[in-house]
C-alpha atoms as a PDB file:
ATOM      1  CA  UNK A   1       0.000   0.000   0.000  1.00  0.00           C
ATOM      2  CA  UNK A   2       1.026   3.727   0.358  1.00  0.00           C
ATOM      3  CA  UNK A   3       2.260   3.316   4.024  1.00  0.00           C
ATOM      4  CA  UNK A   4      -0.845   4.915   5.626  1.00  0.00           C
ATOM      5  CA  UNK A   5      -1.824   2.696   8.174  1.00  0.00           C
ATOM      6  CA  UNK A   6       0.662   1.159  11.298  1.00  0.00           C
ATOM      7  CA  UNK A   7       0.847  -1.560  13.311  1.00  0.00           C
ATOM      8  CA  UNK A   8       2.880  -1.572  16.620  1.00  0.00           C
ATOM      9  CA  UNK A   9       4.699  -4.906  17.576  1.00  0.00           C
ATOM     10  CA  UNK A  10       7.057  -5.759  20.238  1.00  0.00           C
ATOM     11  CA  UNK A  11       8.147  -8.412  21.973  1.00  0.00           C
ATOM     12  CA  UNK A  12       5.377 -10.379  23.215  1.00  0.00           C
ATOM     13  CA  UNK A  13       2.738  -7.692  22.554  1.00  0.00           C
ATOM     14  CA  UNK A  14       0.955  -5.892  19.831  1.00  0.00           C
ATOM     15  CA  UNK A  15      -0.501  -2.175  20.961  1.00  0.00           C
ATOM     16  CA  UNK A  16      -3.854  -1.365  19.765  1.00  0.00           C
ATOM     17  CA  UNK A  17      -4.207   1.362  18.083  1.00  0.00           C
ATOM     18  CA  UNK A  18      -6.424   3.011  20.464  1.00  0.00           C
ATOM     19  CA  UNK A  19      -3.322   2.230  22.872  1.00  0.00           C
ATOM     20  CA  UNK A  20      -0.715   3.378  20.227  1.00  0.00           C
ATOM     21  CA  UNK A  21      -2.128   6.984  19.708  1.00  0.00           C
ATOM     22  CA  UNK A  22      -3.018   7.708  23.806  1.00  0.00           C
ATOM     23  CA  UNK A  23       0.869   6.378  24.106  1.00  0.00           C
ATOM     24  CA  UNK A  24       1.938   8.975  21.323  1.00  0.00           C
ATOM     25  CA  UNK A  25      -0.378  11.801  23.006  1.00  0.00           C
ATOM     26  CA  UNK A  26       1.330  11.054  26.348  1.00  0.00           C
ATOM     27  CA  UNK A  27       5.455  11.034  25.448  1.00  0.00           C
ATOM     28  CA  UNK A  28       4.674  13.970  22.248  1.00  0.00           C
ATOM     29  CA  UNK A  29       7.434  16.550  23.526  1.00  0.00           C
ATOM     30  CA  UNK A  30       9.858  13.077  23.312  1.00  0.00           C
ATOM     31  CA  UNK A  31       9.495  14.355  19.672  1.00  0.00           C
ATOM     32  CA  UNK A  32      11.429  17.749  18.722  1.00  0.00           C
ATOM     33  CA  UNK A  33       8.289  18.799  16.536  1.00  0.00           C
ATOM     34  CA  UNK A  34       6.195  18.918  19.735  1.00  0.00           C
ATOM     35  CA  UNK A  35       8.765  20.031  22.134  1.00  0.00           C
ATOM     36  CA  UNK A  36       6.572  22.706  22.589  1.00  0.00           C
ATOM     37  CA  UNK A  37       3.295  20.139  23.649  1.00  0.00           C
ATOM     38  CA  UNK A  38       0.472  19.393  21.395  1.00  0.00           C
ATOM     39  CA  UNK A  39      -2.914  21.286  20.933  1.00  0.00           C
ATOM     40  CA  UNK A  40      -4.930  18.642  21.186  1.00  0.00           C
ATOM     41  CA  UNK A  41      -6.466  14.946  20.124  1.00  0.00           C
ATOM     42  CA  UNK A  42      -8.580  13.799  18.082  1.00  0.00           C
ATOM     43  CA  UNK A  43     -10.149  10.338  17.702  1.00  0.00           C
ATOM     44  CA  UNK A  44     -13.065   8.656  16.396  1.00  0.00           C
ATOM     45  CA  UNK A  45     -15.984   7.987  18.233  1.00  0.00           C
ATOM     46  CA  UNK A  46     -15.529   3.614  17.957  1.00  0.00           C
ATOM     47  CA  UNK A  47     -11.863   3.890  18.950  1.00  0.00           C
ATOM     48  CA  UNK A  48     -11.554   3.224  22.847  1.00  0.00           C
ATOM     49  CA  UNK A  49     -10.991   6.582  25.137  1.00  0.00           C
ATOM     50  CA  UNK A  50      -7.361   5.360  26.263  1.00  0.00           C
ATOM     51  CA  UNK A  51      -6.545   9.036  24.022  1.00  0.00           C
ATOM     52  CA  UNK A  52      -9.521  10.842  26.459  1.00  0.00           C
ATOM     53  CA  UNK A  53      -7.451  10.113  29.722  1.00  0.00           C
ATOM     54  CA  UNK A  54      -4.280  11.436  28.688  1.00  0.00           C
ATOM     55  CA  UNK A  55      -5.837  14.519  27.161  1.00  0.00           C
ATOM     56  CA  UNK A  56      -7.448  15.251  30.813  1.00  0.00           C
ATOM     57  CA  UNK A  57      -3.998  14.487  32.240  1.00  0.00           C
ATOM     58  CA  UNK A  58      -2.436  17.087  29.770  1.00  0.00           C
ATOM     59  CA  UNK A  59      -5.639  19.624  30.272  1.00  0.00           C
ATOM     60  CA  UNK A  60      -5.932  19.953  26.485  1.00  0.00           C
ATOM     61  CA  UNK A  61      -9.263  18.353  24.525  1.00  0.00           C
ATOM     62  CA  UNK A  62     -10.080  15.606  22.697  1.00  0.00           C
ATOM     63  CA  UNK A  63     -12.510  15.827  20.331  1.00  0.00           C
ATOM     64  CA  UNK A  64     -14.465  12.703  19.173  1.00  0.00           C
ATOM     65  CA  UNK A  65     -15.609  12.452  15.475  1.00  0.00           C
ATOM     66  CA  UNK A  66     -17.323  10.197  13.285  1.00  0.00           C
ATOM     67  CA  UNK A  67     -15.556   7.617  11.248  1.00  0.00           C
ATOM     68  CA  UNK A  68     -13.740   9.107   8.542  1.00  0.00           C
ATOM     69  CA  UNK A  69     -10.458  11.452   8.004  1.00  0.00           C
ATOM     70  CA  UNK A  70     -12.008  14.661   6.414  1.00  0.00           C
ATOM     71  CA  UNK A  71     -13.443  15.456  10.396  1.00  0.00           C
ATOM     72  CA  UNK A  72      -9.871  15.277  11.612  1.00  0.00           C
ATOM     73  CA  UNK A  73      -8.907  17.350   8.709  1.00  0.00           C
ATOM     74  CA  UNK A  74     -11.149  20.363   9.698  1.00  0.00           C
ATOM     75  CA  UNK A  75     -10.116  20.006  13.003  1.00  0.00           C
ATOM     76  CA  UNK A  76      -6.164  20.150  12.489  1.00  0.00           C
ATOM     77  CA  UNK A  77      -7.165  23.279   9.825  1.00  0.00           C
ATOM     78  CA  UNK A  78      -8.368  25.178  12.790  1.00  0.00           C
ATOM     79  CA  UNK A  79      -5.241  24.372  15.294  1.00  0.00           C
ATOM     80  CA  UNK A  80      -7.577  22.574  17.410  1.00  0.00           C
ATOM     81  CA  UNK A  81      -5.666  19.243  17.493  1.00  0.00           C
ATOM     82  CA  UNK A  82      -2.275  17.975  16.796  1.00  0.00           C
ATOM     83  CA  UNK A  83      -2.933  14.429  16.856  1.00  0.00           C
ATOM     84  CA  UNK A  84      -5.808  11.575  15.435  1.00  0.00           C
ATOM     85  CA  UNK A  85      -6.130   8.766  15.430  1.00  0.00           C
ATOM     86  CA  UNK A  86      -8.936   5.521  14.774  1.00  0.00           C
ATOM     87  CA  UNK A  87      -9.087   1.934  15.587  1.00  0.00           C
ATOM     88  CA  UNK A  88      -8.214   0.921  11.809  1.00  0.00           C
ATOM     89  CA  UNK A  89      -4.583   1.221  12.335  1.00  0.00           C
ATOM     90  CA  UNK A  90      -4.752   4.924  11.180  1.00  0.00           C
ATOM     91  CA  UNK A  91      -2.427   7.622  13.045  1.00  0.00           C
ATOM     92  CA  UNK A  92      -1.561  11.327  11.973  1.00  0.00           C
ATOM     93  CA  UNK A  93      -0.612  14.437  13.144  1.00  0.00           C
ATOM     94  CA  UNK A  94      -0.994  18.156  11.739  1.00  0.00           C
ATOM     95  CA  UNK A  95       2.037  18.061   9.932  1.00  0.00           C
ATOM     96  CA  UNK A  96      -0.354  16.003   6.961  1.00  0.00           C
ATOM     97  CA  UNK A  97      -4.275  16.269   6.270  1.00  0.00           C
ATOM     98  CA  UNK A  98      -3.830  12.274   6.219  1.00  0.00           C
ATOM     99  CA  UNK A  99      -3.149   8.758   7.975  1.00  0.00           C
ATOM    100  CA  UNK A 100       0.606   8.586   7.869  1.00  0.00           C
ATOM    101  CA  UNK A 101       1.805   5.174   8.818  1.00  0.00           C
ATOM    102  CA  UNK A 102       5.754   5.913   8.353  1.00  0.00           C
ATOM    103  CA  UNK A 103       5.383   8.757  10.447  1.00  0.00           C
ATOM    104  CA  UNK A 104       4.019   6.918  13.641  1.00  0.00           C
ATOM    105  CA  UNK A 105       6.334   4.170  13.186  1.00  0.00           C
ATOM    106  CA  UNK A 106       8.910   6.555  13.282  1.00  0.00           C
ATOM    107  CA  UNK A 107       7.786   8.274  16.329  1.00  0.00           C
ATOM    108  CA  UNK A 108       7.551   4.954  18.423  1.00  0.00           C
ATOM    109  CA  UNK A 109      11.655   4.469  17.445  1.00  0.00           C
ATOM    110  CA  UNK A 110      12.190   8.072  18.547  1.00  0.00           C
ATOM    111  CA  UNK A 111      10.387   7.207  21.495  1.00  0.00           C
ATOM    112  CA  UNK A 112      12.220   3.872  21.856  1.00  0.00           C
ATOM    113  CA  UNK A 113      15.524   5.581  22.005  1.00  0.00           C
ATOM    114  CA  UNK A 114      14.809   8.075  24.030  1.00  0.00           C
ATOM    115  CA  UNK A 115      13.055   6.390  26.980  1.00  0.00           C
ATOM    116  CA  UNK A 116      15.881   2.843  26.145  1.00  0.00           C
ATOM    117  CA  UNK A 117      12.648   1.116  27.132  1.00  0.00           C
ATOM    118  CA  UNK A 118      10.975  -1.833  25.189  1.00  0.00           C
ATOM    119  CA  UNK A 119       7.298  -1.702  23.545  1.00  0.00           C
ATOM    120  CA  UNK A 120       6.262  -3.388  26.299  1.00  0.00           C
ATOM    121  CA  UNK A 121       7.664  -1.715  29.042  1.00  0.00           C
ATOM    122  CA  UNK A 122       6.134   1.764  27.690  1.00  0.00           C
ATOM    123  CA  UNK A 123       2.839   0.126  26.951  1.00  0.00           C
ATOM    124  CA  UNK A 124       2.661  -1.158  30.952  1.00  0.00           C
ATOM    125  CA  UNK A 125       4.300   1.605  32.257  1.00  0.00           C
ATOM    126  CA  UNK A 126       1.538   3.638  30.233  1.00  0.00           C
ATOM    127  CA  UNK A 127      -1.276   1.190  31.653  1.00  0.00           C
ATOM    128  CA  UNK A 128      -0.015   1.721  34.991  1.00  0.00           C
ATOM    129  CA  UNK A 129      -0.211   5.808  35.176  1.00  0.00           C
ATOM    130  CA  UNK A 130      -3.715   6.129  33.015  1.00  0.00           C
ATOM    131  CA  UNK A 131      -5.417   2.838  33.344  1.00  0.00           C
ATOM    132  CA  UNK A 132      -6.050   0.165  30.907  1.00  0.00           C
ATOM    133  CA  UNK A 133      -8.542   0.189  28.259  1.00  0.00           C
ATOM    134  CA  UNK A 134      -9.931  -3.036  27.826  1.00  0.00           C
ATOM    135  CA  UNK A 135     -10.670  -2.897  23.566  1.00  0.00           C
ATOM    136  CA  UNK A 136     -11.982  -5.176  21.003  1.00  0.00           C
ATOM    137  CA  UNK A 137     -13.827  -4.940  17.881  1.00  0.00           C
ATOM    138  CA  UNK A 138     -15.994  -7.614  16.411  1.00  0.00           C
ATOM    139  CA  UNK A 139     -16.904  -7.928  12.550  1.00  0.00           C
ATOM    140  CA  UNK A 140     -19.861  -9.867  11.503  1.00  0.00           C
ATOM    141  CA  UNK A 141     -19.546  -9.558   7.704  1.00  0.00           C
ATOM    142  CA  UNK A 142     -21.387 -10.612   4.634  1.00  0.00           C
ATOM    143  CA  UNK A 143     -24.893 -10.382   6.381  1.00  0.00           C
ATOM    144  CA  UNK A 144     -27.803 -10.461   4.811  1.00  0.00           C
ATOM    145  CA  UNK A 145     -28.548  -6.558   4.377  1.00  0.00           C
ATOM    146  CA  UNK A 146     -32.265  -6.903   5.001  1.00  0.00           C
ATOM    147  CA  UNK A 147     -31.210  -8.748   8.555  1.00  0.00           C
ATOM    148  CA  UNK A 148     -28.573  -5.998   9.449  1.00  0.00           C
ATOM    149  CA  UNK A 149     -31.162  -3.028   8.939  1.00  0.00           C
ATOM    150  CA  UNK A 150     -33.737  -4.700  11.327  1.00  0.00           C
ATOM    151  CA  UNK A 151     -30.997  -5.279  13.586  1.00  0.00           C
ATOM    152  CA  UNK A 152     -29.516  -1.137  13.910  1.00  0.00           C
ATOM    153  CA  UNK A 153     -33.574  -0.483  13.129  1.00  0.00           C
ATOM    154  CA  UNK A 154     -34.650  -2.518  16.574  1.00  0.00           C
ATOM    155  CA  UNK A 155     -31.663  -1.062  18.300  1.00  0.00           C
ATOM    156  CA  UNK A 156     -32.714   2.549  17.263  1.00  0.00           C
ATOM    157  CA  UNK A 157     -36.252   1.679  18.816  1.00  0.00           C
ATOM    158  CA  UNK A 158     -34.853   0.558  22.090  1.00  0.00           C
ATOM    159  CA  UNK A 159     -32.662   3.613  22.736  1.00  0.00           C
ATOM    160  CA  UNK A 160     -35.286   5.449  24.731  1.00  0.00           C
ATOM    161  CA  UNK A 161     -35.571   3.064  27.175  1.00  0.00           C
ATOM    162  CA  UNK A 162     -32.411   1.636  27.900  1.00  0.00           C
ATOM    163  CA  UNK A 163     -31.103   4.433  29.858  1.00  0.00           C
ATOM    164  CA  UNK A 164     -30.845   3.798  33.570  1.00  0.00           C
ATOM    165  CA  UNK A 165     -31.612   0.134  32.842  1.00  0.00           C
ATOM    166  CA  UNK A 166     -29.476  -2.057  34.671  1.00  0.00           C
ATOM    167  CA  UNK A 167     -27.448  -4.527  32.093  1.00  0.00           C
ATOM    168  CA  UNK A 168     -25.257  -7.800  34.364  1.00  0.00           C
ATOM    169  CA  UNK A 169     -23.075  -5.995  36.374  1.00  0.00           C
ATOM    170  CA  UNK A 170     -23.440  -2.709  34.719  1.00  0.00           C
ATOM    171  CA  UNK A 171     -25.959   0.317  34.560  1.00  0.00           C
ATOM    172  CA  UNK A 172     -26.785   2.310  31.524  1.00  0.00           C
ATOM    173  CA  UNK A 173     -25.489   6.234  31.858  1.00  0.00           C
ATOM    174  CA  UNK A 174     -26.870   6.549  28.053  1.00  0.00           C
ATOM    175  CA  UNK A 175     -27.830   5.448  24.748  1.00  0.00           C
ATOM    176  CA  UNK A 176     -27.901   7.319  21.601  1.00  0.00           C
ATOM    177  CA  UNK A 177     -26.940   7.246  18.109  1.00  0.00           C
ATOM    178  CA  UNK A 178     -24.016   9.223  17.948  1.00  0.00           C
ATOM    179  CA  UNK A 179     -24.267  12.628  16.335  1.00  0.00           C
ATOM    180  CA  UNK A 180     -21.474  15.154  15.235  1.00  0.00           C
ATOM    181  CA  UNK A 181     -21.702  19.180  15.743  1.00  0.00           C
ATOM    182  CA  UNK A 182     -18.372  20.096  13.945  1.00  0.00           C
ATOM    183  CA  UNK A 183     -17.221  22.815  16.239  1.00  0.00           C
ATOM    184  CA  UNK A 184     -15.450  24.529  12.447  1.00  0.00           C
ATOM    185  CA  UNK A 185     -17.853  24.326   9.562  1.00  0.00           C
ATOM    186  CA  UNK A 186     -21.173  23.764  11.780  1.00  0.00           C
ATOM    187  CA  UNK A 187     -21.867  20.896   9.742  1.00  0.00           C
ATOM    188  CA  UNK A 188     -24.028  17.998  11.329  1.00  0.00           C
ATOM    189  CA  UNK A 189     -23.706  14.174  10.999  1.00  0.00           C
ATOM    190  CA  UNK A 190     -26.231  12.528  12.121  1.00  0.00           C
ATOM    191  CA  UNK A 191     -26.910   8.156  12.449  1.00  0.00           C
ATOM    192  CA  UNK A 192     -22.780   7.473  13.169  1.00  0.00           C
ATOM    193  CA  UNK A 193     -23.128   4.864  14.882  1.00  0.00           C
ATOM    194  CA  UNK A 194     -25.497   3.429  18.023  1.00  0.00           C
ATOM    195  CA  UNK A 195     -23.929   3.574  21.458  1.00  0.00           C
ATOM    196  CA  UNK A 196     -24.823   2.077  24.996  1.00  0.00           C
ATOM    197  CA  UNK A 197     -22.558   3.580  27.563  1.00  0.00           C
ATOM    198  CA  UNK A 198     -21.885   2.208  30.809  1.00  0.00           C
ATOM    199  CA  UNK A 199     -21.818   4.472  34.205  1.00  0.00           C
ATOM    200  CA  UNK A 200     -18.683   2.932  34.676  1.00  0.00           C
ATOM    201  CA  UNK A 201     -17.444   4.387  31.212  1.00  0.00           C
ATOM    202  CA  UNK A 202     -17.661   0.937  29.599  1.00  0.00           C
ATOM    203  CA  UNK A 203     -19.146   0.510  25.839  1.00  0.00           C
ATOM    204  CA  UNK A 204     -20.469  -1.311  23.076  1.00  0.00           C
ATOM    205  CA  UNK A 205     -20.802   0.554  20.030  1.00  0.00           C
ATOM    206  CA  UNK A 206     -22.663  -0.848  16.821  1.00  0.00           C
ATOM    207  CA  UNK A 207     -21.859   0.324  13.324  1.00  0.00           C
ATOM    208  CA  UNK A 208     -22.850  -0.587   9.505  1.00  0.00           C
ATOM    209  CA  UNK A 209     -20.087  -0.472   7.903  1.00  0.00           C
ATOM    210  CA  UNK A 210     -20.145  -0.639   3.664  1.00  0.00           C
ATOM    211  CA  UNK A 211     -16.953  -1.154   3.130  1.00  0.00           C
ATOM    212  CA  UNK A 212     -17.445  -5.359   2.336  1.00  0.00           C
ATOM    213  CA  UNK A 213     -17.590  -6.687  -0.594  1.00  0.00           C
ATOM    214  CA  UNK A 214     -20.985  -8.644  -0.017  1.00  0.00           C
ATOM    215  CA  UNK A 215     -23.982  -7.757   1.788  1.00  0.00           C
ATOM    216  CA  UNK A 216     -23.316  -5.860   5.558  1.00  0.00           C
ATOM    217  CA  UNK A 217     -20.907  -6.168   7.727  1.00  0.00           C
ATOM    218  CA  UNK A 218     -21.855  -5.034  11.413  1.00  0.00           C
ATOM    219  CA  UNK A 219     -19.395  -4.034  13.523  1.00  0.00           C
ATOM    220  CA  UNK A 220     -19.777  -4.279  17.116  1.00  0.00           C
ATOM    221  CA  UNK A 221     -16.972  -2.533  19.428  1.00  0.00           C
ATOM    222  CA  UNK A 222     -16.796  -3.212  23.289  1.00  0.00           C
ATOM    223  CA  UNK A 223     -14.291  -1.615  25.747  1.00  0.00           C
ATOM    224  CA  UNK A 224     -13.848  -1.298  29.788  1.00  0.00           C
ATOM    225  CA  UNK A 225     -12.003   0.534  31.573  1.00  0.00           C
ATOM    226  CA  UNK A 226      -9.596  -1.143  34.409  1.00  0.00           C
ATOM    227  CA  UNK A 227      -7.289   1.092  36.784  1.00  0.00           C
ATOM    228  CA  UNK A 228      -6.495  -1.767  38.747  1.00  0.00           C
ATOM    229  CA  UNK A 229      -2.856  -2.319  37.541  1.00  0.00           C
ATOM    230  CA  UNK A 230      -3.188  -5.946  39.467  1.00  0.00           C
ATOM    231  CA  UNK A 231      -5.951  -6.567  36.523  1.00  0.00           C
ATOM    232  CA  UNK A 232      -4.280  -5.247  33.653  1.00  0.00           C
ATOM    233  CA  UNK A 233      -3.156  -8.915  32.732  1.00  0.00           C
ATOM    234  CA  UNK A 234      -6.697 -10.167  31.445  1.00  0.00           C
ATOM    235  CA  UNK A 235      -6.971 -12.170  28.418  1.00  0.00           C
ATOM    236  CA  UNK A 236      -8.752  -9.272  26.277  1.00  0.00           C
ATOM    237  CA  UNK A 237     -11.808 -11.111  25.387  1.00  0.00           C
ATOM    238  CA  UNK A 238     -12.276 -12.358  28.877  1.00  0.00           C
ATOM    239  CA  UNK A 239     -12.288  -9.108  30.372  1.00  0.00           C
ATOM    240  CA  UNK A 240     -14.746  -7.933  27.725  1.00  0.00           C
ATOM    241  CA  UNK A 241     -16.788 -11.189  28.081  1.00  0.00           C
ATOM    242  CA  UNK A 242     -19.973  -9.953  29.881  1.00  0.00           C
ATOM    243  CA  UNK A 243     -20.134  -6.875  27.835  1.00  0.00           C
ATOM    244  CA  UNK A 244     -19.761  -9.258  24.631  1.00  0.00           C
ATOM    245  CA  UNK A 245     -23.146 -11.308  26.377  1.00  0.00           C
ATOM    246  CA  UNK A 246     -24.897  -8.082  27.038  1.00  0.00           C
ATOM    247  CA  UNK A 247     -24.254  -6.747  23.201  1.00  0.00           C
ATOM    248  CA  UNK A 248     -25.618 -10.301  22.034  1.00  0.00           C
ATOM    249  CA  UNK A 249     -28.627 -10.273  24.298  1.00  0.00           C
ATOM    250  CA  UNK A 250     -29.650  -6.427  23.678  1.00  0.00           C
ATOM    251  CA  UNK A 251     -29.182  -6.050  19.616  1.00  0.00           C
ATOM    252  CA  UNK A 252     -29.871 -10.216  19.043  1.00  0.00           C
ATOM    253  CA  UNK A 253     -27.252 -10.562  17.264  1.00  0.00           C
ATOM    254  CA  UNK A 254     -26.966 -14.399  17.040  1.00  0.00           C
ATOM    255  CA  UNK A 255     -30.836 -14.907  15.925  1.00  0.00           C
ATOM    256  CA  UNK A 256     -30.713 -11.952  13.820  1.00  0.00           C
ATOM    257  CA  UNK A 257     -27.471 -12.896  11.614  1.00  0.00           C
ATOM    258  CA  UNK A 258     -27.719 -16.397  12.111  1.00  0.00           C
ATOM    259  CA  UNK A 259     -23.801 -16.803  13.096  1.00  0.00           C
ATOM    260  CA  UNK A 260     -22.899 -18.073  16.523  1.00  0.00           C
ATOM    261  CA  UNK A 261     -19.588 -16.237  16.382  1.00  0.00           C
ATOM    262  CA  UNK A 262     -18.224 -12.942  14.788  1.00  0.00           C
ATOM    263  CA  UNK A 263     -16.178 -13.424  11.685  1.00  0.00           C
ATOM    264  CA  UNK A 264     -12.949 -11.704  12.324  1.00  0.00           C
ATOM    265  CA  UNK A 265     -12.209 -10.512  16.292  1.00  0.00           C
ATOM    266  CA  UNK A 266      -9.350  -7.357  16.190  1.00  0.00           C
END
């Protein structure tokens, strides 16, 4: 490809994305272009709010957008943010209105050197001061389109009255489908996805997406947040596991695709 999307590996971990751009947001001045700190963040609204913690840390804002690079692009115009990021293995900063893989790759050896810590040590050492965020995204593609409409169509209709429902282990704070005010142009984007969100700050997070080849493919996202540095050890889709039961249960998502498993975890 053209090098726009990354992938961080090191030895005997791989860094979500999610992780990867709250990691970059936290050691920027590492960097000589942001000696002088960054403006802000940016990330879309399905990638996990690792990115939201550091911004409060660093008393700058993040912004959350819809899927898609042209909202980051406004945003970086305006000198609001310095850094985006989404869960697709996309990355950028102002110095480009794009996804710039080489650039983030380059940025984690800079930050390699100068810390003479490993990927992992960073990533722990990160999970330890901010908290983990407990990620995963779940593809069901190739469904029948009919079937994924009723699906997001029944999960619109519920919306009203899932708020302050109790859910397992977890209480609903709110449901909506997400909708975009960009704070440049004014411009509104409206059904970007449907979103239960947990009092505890815990998701799930249902999208169409059209970018198969056949059919729909639904993607469900789930993440929890764990400060417990004692639990930051969990096998990922453990510690997501009653979250995964709840998003089954509310949206019926086995009865309604007719697959007893997602086809690609990430």
């Amino acid at each position: 490809g053209d090098g726009d999307r990354n992938m961080i590996v090191g030895r005997g971990i791989a860094v979500t994305p999610s992780d990867s751009l709250a990691i970059i947001a936290a050691n920027a001045t590492v960097a000589p272009g942001y000696a002088k700190g960054i403006a802000g963040i940016a990330r879309s609204m399905p990638t996990s709010q690792a990115a939201d913690r550091v911004a409060e840390a660093l008393g700058i804002s993040c912004f959350e957008t819809p899927t898609g690079w042209k909202y980051f692009g406004n945003l970086m115009d305006a000198n609001l943010v310095t850094l985006c990021g989404e869960e697709s293995y996309g990355t950028g900063s102002h110095h480009i209105r794009e996804k710039d893989g080489l650039w983030a790759v380059l940025f984690w050896l800079n930050l390699l050197a100068a810390s003479g810590k490993s990927v992992n040590e960073i990533v722990r050492e990160h999970w330890a001061r901010f908290g983990r965020n407990y990620y995963s995204r779940h593809d069901y593609e190739a469904v029948d389109a009919t079937a994924a409409d009723g699906l997001m169509a029944a999960l619109r209709a519920r919306l009203p009255d899932l708020a302050g429902q109790t859910l397992g282990s977890f209480r609903v704070a709110e449901a909506d489908d997400f909708v975009y005010n960009d704070p440049v142009d004014g411009s509104v984007a409206t059904r970007q996805g449907i979103r239960i969100i947990m009092a505890d700050g815990s998701r799930i997070v249902f999208r169409l997406s059209g970018t198969g080849t056949e059919g729909a493919t639904i993607r469900l996202y789930l993440e929890r947040y764990e400060a417990d540095p004692a639990r930051h050890e969990l096998d990922t889709q453990q510690a997501l596991s009653e979250l995964i039961a709840i998003a089954d249960s509310v949206a019926e998502l086995r009865r309604r695709t007719g697959r007893d498993s997602p086809t690609v975890v990430t």
